[in-house]
N, C-alpha and C. Protein backbone atom coordinates (compact mmCIF):
# COMPACT_ATOMS: atom_id res chain seq x y z
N UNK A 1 135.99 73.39 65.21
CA UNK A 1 135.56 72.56 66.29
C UNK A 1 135.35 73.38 67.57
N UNK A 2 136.15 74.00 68.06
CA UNK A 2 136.48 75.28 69.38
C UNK A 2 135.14 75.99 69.11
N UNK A 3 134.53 76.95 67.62
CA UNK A 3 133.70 77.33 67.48
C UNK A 3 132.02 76.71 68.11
N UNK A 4 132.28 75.63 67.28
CA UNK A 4 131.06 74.46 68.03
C UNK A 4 130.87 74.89 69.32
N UNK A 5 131.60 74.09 70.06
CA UNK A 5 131.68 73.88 71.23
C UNK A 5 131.37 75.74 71.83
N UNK A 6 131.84 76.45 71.32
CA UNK A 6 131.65 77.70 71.87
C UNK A 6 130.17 77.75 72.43
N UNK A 7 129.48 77.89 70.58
CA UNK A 7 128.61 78.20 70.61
C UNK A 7 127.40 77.32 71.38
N UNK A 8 127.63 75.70 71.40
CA UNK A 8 127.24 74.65 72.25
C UNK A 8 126.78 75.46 73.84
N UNK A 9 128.24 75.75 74.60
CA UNK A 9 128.31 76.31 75.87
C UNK A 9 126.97 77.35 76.07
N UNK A 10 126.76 78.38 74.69
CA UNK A 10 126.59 79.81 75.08
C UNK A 10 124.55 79.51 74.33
N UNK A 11 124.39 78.47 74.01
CA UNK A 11 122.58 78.07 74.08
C UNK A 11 122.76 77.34 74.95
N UNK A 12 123.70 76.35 76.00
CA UNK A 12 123.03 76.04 77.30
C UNK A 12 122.88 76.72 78.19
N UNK A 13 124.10 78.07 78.32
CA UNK A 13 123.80 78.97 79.59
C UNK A 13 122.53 79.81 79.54
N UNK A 14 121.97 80.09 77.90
CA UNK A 14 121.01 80.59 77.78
C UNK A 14 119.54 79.72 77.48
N UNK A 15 119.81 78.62 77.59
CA UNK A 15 118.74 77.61 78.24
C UNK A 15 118.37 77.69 79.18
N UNK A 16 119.90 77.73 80.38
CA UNK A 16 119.44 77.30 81.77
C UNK A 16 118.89 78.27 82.06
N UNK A 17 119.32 80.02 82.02
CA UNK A 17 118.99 80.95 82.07
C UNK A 17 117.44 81.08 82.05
N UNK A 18 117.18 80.92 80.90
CA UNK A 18 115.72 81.07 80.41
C UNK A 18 114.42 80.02 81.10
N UNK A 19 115.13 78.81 81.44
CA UNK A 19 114.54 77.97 82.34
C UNK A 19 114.27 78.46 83.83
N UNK A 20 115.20 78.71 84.08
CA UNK A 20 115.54 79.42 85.59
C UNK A 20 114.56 80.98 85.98
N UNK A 21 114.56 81.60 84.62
CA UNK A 21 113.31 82.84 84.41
C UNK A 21 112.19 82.53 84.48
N UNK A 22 111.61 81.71 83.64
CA UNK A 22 110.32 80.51 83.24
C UNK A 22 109.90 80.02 84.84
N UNK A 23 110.80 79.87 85.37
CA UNK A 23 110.40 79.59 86.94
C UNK A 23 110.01 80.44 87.88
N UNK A 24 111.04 81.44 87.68
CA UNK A 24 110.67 82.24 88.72
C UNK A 24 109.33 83.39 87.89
N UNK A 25 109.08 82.80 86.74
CA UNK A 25 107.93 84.01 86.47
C UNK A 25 106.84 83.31 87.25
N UNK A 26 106.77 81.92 86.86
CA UNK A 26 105.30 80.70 87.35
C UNK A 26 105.22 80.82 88.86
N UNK A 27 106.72 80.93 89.80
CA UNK A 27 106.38 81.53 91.19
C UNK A 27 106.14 82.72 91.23
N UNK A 28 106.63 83.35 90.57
CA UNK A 28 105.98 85.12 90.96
C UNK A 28 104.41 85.35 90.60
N UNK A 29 104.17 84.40 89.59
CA UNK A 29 102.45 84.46 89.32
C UNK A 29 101.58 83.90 90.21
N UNK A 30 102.03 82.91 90.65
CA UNK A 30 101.29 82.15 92.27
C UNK A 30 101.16 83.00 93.07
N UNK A 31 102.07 84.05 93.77
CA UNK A 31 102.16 84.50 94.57
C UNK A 31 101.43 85.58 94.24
N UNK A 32 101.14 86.15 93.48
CA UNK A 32 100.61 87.36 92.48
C UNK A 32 99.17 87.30 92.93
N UNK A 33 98.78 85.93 92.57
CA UNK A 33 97.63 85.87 92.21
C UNK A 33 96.51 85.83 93.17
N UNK A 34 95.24 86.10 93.03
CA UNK A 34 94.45 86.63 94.12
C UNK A 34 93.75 85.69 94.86
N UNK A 35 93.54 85.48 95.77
CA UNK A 35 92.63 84.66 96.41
C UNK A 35 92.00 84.16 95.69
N UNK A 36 91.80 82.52 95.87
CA UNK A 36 90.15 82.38 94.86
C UNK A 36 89.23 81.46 95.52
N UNK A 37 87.48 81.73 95.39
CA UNK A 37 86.65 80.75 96.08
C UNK A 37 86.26 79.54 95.17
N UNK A 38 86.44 78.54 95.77
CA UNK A 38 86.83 77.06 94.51
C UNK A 38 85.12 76.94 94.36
N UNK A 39 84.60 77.04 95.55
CA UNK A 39 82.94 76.27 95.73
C UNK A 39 83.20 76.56 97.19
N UNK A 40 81.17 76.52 97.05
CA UNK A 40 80.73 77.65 98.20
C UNK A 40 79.73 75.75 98.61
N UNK A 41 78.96 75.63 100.00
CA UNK A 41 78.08 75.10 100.62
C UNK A 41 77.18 76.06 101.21
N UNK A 42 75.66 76.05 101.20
CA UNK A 42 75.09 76.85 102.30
C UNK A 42 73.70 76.02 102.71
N UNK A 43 74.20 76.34 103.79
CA UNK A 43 72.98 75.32 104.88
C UNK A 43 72.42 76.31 105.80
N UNK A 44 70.95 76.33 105.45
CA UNK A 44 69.82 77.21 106.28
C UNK A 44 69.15 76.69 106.98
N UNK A 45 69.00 77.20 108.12
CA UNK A 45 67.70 76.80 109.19
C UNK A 45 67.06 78.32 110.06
N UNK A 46 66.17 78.34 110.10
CA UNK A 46 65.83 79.57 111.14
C UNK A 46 66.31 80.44 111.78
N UNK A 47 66.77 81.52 111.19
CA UNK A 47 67.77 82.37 111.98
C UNK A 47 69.50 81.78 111.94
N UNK A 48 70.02 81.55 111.08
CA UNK A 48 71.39 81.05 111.07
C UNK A 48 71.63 80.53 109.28
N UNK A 49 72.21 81.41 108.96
CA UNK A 49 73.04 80.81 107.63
C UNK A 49 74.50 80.42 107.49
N UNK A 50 74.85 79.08 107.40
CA UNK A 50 76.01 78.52 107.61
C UNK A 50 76.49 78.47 106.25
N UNK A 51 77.84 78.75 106.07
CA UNK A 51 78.20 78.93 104.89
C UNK A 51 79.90 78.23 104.70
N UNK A 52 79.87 77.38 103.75
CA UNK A 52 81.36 76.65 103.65
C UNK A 52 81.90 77.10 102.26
N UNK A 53 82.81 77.91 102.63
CA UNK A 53 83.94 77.91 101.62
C UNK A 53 84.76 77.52 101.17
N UNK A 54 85.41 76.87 99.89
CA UNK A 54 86.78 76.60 99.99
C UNK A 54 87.44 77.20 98.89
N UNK A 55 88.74 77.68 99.42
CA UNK A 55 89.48 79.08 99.01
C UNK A 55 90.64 78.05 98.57
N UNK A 56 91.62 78.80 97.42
CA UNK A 56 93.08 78.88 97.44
C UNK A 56 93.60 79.71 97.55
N UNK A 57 94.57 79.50 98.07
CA UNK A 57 95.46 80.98 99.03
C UNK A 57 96.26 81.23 97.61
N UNK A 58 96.42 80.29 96.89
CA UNK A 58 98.10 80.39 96.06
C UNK A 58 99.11 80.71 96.56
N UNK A 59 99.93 80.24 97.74
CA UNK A 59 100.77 80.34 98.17
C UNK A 59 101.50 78.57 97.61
N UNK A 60 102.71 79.02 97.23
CA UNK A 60 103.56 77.39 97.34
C UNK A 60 104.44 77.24 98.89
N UNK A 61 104.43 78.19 99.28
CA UNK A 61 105.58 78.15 100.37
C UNK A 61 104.72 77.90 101.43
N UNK A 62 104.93 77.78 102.67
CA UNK A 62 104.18 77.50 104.06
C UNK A 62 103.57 78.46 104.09
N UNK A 63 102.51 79.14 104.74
CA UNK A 63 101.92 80.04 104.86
C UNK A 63 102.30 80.54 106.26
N UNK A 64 103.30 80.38 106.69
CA UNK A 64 103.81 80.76 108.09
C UNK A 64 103.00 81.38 109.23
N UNK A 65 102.52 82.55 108.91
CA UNK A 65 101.40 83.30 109.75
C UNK A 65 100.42 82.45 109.97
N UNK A 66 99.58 81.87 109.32
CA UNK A 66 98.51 81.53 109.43
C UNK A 66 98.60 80.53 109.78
N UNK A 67 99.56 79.25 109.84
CA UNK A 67 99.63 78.27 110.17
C UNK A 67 100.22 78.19 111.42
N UNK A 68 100.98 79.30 111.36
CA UNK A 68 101.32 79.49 112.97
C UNK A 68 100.13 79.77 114.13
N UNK A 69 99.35 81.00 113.49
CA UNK A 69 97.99 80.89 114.84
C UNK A 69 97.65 79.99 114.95
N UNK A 70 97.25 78.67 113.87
CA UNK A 70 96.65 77.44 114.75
C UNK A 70 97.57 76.70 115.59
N UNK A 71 98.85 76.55 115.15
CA UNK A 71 99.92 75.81 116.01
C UNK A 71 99.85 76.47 117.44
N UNK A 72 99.79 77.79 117.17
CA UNK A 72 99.69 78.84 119.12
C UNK A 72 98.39 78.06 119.62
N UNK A 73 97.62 77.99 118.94
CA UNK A 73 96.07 77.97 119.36
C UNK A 73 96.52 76.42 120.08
N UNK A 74 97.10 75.24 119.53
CA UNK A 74 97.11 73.98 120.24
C UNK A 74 97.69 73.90 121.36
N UNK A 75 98.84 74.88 121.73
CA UNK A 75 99.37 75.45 122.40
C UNK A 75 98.61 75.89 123.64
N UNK A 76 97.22 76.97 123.70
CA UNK A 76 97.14 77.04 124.60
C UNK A 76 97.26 78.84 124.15
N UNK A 77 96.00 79.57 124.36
CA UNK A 77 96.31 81.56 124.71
C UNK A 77 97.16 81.48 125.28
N UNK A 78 98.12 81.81 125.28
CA UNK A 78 99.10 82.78 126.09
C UNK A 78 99.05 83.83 125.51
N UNK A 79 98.31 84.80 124.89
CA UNK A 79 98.62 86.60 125.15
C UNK A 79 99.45 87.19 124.71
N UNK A 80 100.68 86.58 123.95
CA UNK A 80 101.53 87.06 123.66
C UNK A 80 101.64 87.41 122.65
N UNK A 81 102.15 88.89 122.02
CA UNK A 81 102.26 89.30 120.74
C UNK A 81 102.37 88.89 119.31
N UNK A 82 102.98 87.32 119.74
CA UNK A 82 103.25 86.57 118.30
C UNK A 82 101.64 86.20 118.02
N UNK A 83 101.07 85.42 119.02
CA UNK A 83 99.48 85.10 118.78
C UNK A 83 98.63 86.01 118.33
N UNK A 84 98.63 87.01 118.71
CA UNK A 84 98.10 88.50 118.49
C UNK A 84 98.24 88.53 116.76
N UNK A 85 99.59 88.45 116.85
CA UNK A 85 99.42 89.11 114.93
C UNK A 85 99.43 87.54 114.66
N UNK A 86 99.88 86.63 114.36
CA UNK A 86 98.94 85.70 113.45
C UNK A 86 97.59 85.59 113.84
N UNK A 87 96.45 85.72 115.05
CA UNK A 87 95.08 85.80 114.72
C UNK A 87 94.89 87.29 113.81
N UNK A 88 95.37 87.83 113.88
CA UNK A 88 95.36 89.42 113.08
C UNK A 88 95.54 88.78 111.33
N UNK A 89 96.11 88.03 110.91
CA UNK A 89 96.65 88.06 109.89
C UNK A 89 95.49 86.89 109.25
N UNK A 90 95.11 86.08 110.14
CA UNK A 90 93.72 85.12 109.65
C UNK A 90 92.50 85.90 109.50
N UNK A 91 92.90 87.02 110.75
CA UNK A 91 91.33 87.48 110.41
C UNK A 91 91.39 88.77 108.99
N UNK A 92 92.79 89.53 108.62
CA UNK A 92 92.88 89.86 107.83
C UNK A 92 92.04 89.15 106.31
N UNK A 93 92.83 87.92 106.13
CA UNK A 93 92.20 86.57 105.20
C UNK A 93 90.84 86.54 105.24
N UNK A 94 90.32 86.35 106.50
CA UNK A 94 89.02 85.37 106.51
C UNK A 94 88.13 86.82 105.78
N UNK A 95 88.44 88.10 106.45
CA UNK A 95 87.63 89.65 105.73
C UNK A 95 87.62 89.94 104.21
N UNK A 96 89.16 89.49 103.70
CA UNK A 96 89.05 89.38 102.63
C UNK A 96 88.34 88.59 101.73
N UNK A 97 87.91 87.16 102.10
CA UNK A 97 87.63 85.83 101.53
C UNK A 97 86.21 86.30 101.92
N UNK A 98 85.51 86.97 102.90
CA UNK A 98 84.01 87.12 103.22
C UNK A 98 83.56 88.19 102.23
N UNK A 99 84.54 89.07 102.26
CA UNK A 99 84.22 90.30 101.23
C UNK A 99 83.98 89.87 99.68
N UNK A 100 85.10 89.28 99.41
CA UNK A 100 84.50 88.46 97.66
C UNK A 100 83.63 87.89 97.68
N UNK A 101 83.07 86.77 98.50
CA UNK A 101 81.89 86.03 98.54
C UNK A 101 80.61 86.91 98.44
N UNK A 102 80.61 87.83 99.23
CA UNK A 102 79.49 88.76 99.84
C UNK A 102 79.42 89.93 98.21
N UNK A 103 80.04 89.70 97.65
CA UNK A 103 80.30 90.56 96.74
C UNK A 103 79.64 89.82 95.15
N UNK A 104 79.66 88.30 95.67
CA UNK A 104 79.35 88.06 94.23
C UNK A 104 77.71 86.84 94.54
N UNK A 105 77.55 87.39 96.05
CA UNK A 105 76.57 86.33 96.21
C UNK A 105 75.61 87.54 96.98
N UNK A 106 75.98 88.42 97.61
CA UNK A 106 75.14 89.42 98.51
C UNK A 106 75.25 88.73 100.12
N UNK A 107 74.78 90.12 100.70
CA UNK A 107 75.48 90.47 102.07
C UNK A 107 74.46 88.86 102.76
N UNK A 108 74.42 88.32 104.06
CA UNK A 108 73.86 87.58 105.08
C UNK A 108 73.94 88.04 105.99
N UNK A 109 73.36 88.41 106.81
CA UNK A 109 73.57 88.91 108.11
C UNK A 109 73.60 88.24 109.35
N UNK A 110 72.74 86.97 108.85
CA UNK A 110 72.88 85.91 109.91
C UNK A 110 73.92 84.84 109.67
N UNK A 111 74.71 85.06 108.81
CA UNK A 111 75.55 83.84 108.09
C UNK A 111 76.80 83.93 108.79
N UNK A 112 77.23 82.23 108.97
CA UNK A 112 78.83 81.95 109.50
C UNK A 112 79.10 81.42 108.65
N UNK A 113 80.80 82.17 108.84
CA UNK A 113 81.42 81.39 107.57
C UNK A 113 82.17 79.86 107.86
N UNK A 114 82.59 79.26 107.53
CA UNK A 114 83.63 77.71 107.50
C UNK A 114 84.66 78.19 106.57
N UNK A 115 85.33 78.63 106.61
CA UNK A 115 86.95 78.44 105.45
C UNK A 115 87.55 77.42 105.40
N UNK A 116 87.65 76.79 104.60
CA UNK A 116 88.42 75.70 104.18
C UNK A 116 89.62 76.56 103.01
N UNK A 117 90.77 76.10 103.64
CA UNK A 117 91.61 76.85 102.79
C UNK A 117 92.90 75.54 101.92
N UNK A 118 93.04 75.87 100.57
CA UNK A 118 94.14 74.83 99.99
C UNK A 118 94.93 76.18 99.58
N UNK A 119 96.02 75.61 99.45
CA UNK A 119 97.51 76.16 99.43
C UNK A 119 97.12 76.84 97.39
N UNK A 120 97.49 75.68 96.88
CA UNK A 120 97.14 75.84 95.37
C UNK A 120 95.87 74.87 94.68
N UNK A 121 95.48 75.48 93.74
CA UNK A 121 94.39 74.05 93.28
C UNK A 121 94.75 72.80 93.06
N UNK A 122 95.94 72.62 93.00
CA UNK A 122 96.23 71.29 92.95
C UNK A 122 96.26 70.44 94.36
N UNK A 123 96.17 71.10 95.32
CA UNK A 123 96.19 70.92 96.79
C UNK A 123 94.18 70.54 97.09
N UNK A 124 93.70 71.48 95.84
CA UNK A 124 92.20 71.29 96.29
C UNK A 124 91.97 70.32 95.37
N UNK A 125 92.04 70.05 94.43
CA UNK A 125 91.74 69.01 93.47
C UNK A 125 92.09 67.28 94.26
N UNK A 126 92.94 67.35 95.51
CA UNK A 126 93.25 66.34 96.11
C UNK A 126 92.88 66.45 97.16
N UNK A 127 92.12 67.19 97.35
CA UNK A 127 91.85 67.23 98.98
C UNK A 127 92.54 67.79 99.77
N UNK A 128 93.81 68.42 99.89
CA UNK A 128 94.69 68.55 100.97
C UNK A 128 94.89 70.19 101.68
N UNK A 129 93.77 70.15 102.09
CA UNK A 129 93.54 71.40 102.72
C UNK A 129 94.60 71.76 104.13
N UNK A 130 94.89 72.86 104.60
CA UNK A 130 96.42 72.98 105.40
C UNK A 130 95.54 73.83 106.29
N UNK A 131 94.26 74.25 106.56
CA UNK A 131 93.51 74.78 107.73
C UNK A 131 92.61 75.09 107.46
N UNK A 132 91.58 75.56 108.26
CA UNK A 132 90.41 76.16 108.29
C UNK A 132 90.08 77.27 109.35
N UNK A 133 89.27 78.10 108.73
CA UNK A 133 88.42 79.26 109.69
C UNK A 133 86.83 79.70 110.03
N UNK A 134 86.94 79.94 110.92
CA UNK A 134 85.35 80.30 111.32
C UNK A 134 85.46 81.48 111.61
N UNK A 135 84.37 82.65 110.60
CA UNK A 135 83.90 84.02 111.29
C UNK A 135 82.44 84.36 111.23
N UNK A 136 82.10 85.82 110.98
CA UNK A 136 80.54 85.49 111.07
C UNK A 136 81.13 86.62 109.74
N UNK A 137 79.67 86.94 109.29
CA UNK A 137 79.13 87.84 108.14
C UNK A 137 80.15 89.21 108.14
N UNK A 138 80.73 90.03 109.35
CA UNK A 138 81.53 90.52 108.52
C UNK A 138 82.91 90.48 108.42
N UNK A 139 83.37 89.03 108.85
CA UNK A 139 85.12 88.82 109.03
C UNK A 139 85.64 88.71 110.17
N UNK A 140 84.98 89.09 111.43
CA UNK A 140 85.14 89.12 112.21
C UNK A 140 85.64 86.96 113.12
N UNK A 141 86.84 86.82 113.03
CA UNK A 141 87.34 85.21 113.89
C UNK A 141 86.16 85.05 114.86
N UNK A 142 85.66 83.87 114.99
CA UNK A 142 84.81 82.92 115.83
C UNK A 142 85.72 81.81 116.73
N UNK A 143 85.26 81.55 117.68
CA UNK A 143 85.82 80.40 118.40
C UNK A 143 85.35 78.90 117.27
N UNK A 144 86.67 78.18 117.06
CA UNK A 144 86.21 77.38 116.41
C UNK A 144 84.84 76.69 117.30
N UNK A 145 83.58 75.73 116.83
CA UNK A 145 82.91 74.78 117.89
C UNK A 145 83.93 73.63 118.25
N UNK A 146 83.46 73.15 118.99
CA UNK A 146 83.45 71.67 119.73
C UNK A 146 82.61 70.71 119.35
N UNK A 147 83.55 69.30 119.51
CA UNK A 147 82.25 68.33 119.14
C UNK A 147 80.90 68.55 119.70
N UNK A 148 79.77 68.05 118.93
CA UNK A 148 78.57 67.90 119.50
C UNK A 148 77.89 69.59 119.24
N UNK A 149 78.45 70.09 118.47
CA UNK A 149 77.14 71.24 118.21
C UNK A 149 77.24 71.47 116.93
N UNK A 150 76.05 71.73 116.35
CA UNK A 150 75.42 71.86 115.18
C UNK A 150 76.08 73.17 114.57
N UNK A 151 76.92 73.86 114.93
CA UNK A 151 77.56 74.58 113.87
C UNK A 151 78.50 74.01 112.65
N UNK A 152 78.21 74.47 111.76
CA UNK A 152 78.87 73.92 110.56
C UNK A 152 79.30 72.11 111.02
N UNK A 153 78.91 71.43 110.77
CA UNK A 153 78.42 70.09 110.97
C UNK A 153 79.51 69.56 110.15
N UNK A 154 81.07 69.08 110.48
CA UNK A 154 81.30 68.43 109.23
C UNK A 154 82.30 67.63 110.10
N UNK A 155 83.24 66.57 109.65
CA UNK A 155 84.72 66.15 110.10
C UNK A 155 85.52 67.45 110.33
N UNK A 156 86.58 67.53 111.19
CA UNK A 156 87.55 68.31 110.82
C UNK A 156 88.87 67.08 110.47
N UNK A 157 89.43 67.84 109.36
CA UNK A 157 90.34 67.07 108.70
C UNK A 157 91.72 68.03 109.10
N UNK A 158 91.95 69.28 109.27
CA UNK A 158 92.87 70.23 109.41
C UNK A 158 92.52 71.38 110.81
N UNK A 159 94.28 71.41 111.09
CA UNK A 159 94.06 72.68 112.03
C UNK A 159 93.44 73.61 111.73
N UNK A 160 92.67 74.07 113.00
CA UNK A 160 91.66 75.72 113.27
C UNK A 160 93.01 76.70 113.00
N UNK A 161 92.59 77.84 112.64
CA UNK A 161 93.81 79.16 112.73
C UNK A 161 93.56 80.22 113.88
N UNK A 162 92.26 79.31 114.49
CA UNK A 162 92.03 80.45 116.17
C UNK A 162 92.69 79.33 117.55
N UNK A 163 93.02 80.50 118.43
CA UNK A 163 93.40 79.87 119.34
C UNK A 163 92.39 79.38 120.06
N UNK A 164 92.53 77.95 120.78
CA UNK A 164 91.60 77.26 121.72
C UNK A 164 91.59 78.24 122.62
N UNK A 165 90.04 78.46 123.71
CA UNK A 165 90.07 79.09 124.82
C UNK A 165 90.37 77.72 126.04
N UNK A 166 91.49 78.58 126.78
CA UNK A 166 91.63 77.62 127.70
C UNK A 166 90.19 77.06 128.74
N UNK A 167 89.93 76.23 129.86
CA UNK A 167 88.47 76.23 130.13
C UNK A 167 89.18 76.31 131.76
């Protein structure tokens, strides 16, 4: 009976074990895994190629940096070093995310980008995008627009990751 029970104990610790591995492999693969562009939009007119992306970061956790520049940005520039490196760390992203595109579609020279970014695909499969970015053709951050101008023309549903200019 003692035997049982031994052996009972010593396949649940190596259940939980193995469960507990099984997990942390499926987070270490999220995190692993590379950027991806879900679907592209492109809208042309005369001298201007507008271009909408939407990316998954594969991040499960907050994306801290990046969600932080837009939180500074509602905030208001202040100049200060924290703002500095999260716009640094979007525009890191947005170079990367322009570079794959540009890579599997060819260069634009007149083209702005729109980033629409979801956390995981299951975040895009529902809609629930956690920010967006604007740069031009080579990565370079844009001032998000303002209502009433014809750049990238859409709702915004989520925070910008650039800071507002004060006026």
């Amino acid at each position: 009976m003692k035997q049982n029970e031994a052996l009972w104990k010593r396949y649940m610790r190596r259940g939980v074990l193995g469960l507990l591995l099984f997990v942390l492999a499926v987070l270490l693969y999220l995190a692993l895994a590379p950027v991806k562009i879900m679907s592209s939009s492109v809208f042309t007119s005369p001298g201007l190629t507008e271009i909408r992306l939407y990316v998954v970061t594969n991040s499960l956790l907050p994306a801290g940096d990046i969600e932080n520049a837009g939180n500074a940005g509602n905030a208001g520039n202040t100049g200060n070093a924290e703002n500095t490196g999260n716009a640094g760390n979007a525009e890191t992203l947005a170079r990367q995310i322009v570079r794959e595109h540009q890579k599997q579609n060819g260069p634009r020279a007149d083209g702005v980008y729109e980033l629409r970014l979801y956390r995981t695909e299951v975040h895009y499969i529902l809609h629930k995008e956690y920010a967006y970015l604007f740069c031009d053709a080579s990565g370079n951050l844009l001032p998000r627009p303002t209502a009433g101008t014809d750049l990238l023309h859409s709702a915004r549903s989520a925070p910008s990751l650039l800071p507002e200019k004060l006026v």
